[in-house]
Protein backbone atom coordinates (compact mmCIF):
# COMPACT_ATOMS: atom_id res chain seq x y z
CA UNK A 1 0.00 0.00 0.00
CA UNK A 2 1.22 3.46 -0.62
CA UNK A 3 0.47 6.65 1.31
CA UNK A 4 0.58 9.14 -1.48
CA UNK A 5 -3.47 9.45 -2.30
CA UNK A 6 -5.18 12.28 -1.12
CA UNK A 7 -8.71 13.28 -1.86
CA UNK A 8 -10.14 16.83 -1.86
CA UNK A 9 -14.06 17.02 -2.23
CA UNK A 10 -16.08 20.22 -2.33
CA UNK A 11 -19.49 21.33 -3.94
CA UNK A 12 -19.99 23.15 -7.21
CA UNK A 13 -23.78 23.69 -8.94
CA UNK A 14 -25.14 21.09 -6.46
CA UNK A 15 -23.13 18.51 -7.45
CA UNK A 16 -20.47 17.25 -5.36
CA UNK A 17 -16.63 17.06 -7.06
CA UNK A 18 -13.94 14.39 -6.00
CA UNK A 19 -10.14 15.36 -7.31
CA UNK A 20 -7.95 12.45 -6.78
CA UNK A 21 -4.09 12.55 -6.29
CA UNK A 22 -1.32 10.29 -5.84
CA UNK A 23 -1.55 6.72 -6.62
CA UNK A 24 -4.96 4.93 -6.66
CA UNK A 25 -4.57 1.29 -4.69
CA UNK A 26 -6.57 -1.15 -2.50
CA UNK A 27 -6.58 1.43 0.32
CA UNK A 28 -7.33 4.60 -2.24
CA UNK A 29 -10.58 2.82 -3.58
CA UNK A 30 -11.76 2.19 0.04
CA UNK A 31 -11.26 5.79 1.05
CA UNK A 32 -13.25 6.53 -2.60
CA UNK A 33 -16.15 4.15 -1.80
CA UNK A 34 -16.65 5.49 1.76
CA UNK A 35 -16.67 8.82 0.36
CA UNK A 36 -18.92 8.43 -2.75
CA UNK A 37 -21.48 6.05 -0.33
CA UNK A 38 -21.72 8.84 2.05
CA UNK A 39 -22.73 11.49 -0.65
CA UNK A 40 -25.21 9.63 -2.91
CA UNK A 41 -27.03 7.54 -0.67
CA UNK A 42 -27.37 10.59 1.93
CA UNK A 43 -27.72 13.16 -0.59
CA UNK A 44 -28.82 11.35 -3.48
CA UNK A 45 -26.12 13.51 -5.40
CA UNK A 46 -24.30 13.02 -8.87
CA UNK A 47 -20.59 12.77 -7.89
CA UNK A 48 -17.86 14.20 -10.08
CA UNK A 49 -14.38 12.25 -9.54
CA UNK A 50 -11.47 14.08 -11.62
CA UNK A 51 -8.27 11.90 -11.73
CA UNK A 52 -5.67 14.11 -13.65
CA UNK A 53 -3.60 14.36 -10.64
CA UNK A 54 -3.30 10.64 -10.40
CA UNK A 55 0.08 8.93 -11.35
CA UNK A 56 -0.31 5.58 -11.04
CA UNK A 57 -3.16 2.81 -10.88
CA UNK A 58 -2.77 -0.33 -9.25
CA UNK A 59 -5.31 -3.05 -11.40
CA UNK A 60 -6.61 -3.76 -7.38
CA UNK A 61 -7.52 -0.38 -6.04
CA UNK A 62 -9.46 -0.05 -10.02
CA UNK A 63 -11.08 -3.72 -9.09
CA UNK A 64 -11.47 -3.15 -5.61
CA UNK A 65 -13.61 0.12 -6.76
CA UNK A 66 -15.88 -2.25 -9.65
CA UNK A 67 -16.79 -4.97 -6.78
CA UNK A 68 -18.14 -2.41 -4.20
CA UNK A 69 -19.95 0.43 -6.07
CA UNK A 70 -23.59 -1.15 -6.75
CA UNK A 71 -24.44 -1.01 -10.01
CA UNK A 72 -27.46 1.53 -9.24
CA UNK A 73 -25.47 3.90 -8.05
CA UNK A 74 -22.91 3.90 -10.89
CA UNK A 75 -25.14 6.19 -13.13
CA UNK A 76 -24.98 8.99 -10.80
CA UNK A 77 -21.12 8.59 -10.87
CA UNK A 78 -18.97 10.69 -13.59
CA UNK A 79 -15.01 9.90 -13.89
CA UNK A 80 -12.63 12.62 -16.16
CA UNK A 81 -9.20 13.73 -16.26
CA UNK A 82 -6.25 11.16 -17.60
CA UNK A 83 -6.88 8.04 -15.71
CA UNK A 84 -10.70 8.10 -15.66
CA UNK A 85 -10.91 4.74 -17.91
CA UNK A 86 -8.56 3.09 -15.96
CA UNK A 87 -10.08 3.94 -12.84
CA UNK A 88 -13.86 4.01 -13.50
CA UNK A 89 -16.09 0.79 -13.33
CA UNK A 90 -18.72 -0.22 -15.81
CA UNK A 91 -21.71 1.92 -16.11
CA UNK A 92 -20.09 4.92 -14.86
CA UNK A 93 -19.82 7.86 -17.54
CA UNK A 94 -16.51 8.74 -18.77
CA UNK A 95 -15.74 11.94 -19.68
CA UNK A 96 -12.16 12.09 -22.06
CA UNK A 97 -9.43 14.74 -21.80
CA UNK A 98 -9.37 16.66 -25.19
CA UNK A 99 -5.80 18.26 -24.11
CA UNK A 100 -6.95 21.42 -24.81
CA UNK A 101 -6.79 23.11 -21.38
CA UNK A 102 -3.99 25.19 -20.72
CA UNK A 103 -1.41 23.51 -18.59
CA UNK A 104 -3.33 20.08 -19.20
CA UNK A 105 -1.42 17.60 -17.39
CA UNK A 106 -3.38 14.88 -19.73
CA UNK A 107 -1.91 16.41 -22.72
CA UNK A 108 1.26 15.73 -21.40
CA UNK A 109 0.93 11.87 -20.24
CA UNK A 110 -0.14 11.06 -23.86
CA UNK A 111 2.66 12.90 -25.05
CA UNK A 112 5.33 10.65 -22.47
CA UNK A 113 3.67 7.16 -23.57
CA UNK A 114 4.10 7.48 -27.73
């Protein structure tokens, strides 16, 4: 387990925004379940989770994540930034990175992996 993930959540046009950073593991999707739980099934909110500032994820935080998000909550769940299809389990929308922003950090990761 590594002790680089940090999450910082706040509220923007009534919908409730996750940014990731660090690496996303076992432990990271735990902290991300018990987060997203509290907000939609108390809220009954659409949560936002942006994972540009991730650098690395492990295939068991991303399963970890798919096994314990029930699939009716999954449509009120939106992933973006660089990772988001790694990251993101089925039925969730996924929202690409054109690259376009300025200082896009996605723009650069594509850039590193040609």
């Amino acid at each position: 387990m590594e002790n680089n993930f940090t999450m910082e959540t706040y509220e923007q046009d009534k919908k409730l925004h996750i940014d990731l950073k660090g690496t996303f593991d076992g432990a990271s999707a735990f902290a991300l379940i018990q987060k997203i739980g509290e907000e939609i099934c108390d809220k009954n909110n659409s949560v936002h989770v942006e994972t540009k500032d991730i650098s690395k994820v492990y295939s068991f935080g991303r399963s970890i994540l798919s096994s314990n998000i029930p699939k009716a909550q999954r449509k009120s769940l939106y992933f973006s930034g660089a990772m988001a299809d790694q990251i993101a389990p089925d039925g969730c929308a996924v929202e690409k990175c054109s690259g376009d922003c300025k200082n896009c950090k996605c723009k650069k990761l594509s850039m590193q992996n040609r």
